[in-house]
Structures are given as C-alpha cells and as structure tokens.
C-alpha atoms as a PDB file:
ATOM      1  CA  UNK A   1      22.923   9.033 -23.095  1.00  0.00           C
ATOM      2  CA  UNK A   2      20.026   7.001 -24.047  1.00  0.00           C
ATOM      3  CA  UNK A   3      16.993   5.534 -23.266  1.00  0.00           C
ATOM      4  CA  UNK A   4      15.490   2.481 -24.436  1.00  0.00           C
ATOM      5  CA  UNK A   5      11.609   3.172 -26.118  1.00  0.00           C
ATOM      6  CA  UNK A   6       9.081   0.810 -27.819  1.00  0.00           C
ATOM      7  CA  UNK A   7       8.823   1.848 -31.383  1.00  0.00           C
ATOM      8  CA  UNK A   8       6.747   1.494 -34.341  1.00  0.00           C
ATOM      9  CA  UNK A   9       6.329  -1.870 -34.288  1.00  0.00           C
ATOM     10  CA  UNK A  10       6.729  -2.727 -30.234  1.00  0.00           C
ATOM     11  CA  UNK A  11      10.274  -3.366 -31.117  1.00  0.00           C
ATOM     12  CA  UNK A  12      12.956  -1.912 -28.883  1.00  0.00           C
ATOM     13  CA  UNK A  13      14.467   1.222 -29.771  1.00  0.00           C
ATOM     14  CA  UNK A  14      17.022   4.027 -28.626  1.00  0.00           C
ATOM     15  CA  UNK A  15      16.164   7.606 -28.388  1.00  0.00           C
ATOM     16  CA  UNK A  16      19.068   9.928 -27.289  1.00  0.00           C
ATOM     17  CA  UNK A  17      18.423  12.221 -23.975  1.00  0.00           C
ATOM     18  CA  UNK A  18      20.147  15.040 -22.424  1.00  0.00           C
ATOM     19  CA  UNK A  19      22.244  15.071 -19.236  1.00  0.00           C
ATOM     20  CA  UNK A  20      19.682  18.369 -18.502  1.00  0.00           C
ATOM     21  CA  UNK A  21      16.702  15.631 -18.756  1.00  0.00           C
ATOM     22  CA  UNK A  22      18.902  13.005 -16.449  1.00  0.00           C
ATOM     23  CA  UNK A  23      19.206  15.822 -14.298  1.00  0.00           C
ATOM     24  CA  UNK A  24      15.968  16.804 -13.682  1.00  0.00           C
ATOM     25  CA  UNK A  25      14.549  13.002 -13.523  1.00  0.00           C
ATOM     26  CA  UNK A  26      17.052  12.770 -10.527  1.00  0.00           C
ATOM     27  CA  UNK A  27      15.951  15.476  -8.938  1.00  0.00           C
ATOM     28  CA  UNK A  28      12.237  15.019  -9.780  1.00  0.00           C
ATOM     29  CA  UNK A  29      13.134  11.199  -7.788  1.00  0.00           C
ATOM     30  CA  UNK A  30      15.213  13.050  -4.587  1.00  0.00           C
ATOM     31  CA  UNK A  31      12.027  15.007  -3.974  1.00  0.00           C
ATOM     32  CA  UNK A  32       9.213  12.862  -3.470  1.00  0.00           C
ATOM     33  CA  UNK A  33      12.214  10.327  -1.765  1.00  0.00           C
ATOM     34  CA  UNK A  34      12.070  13.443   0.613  1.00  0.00           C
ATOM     35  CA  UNK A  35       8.329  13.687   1.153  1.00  0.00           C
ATOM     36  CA  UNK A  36       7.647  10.028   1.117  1.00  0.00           C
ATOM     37  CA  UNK A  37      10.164  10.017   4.466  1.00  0.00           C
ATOM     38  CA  UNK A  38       8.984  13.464   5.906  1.00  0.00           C
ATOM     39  CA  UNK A  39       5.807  11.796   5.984  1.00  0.00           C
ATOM     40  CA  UNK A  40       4.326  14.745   3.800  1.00  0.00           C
ATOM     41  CA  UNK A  41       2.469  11.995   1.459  1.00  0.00           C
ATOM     42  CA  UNK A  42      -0.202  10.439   3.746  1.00  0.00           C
ATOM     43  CA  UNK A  43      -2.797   8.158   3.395  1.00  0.00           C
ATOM     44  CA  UNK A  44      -5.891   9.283   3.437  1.00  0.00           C
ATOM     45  CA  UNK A  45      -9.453   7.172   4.115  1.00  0.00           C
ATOM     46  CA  UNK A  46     -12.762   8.716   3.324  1.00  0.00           C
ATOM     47  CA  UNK A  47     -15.930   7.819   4.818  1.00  0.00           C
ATOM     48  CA  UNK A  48     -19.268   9.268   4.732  1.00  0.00           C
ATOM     49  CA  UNK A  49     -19.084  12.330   6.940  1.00  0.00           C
ATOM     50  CA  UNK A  50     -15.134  12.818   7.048  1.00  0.00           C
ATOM     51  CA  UNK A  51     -11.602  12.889   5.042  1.00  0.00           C
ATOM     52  CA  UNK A  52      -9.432  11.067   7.796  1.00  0.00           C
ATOM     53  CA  UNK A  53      -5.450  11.259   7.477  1.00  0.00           C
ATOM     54  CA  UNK A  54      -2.738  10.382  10.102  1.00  0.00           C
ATOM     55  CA  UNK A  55      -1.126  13.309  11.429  1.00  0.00           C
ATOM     56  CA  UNK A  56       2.171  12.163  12.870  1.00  0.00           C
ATOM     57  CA  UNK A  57       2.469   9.023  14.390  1.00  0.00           C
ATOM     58  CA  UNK A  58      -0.270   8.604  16.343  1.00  0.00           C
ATOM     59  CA  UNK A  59      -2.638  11.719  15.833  1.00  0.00           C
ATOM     60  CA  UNK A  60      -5.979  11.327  13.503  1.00  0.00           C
ATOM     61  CA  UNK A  61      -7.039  14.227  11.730  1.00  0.00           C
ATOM     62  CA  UNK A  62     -10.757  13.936  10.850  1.00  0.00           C
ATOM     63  CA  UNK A  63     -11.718  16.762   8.367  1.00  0.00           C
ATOM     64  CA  UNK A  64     -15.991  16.871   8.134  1.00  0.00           C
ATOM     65  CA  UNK A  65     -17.689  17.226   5.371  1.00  0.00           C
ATOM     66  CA  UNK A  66     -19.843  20.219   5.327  1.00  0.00           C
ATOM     67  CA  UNK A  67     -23.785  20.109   4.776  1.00  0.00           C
ATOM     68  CA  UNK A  68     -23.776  16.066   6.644  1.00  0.00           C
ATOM     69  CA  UNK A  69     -25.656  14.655   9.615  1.00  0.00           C
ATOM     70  CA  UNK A  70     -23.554  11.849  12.183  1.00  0.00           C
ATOM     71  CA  UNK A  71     -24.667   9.135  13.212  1.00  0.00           C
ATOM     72  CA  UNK A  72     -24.086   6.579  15.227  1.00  0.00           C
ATOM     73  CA  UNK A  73     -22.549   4.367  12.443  1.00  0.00           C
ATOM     74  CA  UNK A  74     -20.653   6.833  11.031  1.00  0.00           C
ATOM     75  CA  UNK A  75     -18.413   7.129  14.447  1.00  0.00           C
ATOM     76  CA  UNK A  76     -18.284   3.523  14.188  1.00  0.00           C
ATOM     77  CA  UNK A  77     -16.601   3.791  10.655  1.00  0.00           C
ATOM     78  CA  UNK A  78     -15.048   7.023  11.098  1.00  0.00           C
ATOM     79  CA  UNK A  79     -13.452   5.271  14.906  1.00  0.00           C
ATOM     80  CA  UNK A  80     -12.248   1.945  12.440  1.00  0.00           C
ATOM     81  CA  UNK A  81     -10.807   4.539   9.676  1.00  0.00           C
ATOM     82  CA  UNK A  82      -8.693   6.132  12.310  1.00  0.00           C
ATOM     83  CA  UNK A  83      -7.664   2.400  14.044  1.00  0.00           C
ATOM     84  CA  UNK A  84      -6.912   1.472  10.401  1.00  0.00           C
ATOM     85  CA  UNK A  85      -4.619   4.581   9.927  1.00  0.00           C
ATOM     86  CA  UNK A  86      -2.544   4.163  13.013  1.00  0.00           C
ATOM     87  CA  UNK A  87      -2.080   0.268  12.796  1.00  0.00           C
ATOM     88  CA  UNK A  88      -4.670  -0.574  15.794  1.00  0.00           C
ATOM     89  CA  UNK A  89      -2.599   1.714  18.279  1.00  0.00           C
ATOM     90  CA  UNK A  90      -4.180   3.842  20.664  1.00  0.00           C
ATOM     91  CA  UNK A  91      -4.073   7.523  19.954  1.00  0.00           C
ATOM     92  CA  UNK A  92      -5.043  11.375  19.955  1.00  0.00           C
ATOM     93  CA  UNK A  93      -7.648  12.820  17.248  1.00  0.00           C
ATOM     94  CA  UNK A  94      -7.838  16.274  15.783  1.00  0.00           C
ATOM     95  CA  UNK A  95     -11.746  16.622  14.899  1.00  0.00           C
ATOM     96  CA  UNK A  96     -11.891  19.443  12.499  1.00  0.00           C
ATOM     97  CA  UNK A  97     -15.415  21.740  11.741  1.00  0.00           C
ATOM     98  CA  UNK A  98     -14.054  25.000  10.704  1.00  0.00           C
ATOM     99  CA  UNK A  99     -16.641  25.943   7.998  1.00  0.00           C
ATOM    100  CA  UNK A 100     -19.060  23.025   8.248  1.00  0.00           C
ATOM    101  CA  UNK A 101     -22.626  23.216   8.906  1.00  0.00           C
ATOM    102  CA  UNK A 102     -23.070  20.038  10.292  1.00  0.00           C
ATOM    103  CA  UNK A 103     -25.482  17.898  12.699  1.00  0.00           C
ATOM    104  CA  UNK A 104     -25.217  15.129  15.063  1.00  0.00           C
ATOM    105  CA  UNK A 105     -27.355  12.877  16.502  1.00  0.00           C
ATOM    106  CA  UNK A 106     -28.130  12.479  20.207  1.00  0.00           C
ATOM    107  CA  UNK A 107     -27.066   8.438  19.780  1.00  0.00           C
ATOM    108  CA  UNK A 108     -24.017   9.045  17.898  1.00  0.00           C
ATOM    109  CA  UNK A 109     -22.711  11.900  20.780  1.00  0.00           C
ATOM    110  CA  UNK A 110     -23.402   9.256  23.389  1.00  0.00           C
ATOM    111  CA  UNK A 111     -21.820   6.511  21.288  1.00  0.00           C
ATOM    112  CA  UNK A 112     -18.945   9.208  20.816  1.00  0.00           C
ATOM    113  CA  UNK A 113     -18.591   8.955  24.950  1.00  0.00           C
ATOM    114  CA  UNK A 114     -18.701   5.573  25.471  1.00  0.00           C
ATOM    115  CA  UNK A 115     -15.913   3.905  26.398  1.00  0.00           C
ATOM    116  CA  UNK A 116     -16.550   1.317  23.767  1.00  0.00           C
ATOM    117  CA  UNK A 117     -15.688   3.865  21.287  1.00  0.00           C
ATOM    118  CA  UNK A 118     -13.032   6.070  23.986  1.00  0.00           C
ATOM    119  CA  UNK A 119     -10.576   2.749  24.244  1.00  0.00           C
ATOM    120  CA  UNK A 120      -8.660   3.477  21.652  1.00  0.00           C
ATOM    121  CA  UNK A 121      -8.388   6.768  21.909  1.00  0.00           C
ATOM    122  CA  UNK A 122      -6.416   9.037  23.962  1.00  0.00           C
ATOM    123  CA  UNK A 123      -7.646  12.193  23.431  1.00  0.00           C
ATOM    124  CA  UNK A 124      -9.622  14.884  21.589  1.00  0.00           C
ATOM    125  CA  UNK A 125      -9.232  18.411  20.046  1.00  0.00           C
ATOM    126  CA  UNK A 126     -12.291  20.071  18.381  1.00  0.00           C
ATOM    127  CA  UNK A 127     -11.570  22.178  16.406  1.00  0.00           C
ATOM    128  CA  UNK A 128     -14.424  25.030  15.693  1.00  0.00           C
ATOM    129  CA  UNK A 129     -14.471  28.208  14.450  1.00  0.00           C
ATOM    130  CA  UNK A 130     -17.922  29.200  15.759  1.00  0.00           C
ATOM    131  CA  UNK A 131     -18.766  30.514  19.406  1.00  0.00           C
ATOM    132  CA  UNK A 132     -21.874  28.039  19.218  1.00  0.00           C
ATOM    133  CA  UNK A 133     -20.173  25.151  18.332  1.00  0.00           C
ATOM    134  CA  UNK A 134     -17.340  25.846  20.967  1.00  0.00           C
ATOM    135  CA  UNK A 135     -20.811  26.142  23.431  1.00  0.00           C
ATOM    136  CA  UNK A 136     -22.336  22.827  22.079  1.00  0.00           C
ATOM    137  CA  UNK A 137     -18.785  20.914  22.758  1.00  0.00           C
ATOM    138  CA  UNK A 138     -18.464  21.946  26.039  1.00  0.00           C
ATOM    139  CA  UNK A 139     -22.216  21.134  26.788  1.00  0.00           C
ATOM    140  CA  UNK A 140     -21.047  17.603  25.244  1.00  0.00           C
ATOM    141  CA  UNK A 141     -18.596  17.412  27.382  1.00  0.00           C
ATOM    142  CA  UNK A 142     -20.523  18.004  30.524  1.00  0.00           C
ATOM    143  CA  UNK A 143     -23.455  16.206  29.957  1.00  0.00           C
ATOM    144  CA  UNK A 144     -22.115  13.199  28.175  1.00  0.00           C
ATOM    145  CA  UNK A 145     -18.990  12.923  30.272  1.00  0.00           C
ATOM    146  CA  UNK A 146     -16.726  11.193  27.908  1.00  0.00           C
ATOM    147  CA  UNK A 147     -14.229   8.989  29.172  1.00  0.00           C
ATOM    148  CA  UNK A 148     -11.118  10.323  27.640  1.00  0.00           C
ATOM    149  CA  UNK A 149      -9.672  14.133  27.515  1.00  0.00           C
ATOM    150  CA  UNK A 150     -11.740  16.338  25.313  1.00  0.00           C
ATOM    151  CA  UNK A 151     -11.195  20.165  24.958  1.00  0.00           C
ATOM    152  CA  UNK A 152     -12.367  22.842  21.997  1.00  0.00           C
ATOM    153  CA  UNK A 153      -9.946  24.852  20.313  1.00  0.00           C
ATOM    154  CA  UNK A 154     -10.091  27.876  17.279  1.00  0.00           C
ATOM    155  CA  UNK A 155      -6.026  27.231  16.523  1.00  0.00           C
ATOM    156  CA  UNK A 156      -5.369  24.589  15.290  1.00  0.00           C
ATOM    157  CA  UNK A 157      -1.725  25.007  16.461  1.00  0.00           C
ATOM    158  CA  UNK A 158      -2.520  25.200  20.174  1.00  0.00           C
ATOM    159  CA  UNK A 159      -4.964  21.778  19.443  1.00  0.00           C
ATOM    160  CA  UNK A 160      -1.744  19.871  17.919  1.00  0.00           C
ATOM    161  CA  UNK A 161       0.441  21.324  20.994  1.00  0.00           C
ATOM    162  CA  UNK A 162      -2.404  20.165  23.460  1.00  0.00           C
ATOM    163  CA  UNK A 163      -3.046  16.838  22.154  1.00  0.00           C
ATOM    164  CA  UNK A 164       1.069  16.245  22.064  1.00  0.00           C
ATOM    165  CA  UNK A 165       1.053  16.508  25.752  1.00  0.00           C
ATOM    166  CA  UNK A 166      -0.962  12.994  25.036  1.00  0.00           C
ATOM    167  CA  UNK A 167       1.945  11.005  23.660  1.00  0.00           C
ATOM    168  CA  UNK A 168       2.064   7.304  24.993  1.00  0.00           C
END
C-alpha cells in the first residue's frame, strides 16, 4: 500500500505504508465515529462566569468559574449560551459550584426568578458542595420564588435523575 505525499518540490509522490498503519488509521477513524454519535464530543460555550455544555438532549450543564461575581448580564448571556446549545428548546439546567467561591448579586438572583429568564427553562439542579451554599439556595428559593422547579443537590447523580423526571 501507498500513500500519495507532496515532495521536494510540491510534486506528487508515493511513500509505501504498512497494513499495521492502515490498521490503526481505521481504528483511530471508528473511535471518534463512536464518540461523535454517543454524543461524548460536545460543544462547549464559554462566557464570563461559566463553561456551558449540553448534557443530553435537553439538559445545560453550567460549570462556574471560581473566584467570579454574577450579575445580572451574565444570566442574560449565560440564559442565551444555554438557548444556543439546545437549538431554542425549552429545557432543564445542571448549575454546578462544587469548589467555587463565588458571589451573586441581589439583581441578577431576582433576574434569575423572573419568568422572563424561567420561560425557557424547565428546571434547576444546584449543585453545591457546601452546607452554606445549600442554605443560601434554599433561602433563594423562598424568598425569590422562582417560577420554575428549583432544588439543591451534593450528587450530582441524584441532580441528573431529578431533573430527568423534567423531560418534555
């Protein structure tokens, strides 16, 4: 077997390859064939305060950046990134903090209620691994009333399962 190369001179050339090399090349190919279609490879949009990917079909995963402060803008990009992801459809977010030392203003949690914000999305999972934080959210909850599901996890497992129950 061969393959055709650009020598010296940019002319066309031969060099001879293995069937090891074919091999391997094939099997290189089958493999990301196999995580392109698993959905493994994801696109991924970055804004200010978050890495956001699509998680499934319709399930946001918004992964904070530590050491940042949200405001009311940034849930306005962070809502479009997530819209952008999932094609405009309505759907369920994963809001990840594990680790981050992170603030939010007052007029970006009551932006994060409104139903301006809430209409195209279905639900929420926070996910926290800090007693305070897991406070905090529920106090959000109460006192800002948002007008879709939200609930605070520490598993990120039983957040996924939860937010399934969601499906359209």
């Amino acid at each position: 077997m061969v393959i055709i190369a650009t020598g010296e001179e940019g002319a066309p050339t031969t060099v001879p390859i293995g069937k090891k090399f074919v091999y391997f090349v094939s099997y290189l190919c089958n493999i990301i064939l196999l995580f392109l279609v698993q959905g493994v490879i994801m696109e991924k949009i970055q804004t200010r305060t978050a890495e956001i990917s699509l998680y499934g079909k319709d399930m946001v995963w918004e992964d904070f950046k530590p050491g940042v402060e949200i405001d009311a803008e940034d849930i306005r990009m962070n809502i479009a990134a997530s819209l952008k992801l999932t094609n405009g459809r309505r759907h369920t977010a994963v809001l990840d903090t594990r680790g981050k030392h992170m603030t939010i203003t007052q007029a970006a949690m009551k932006l994060g209620a409104s139903a301006e914000v809430t209409k195209d999305r279905i639900a929420t999972a926070h996910l926290t691994d800090s007693i305070s934080r897991n406070i905090f959210g529920n106090l959000f909850v109460k006192f800002f009333m948002p007008k879709i599901h939200n609930r605070m996890f520490s598993d990120e497992k039983e957040a996924i399962k939860w937010l399934k129950g969601f499906s359209d």
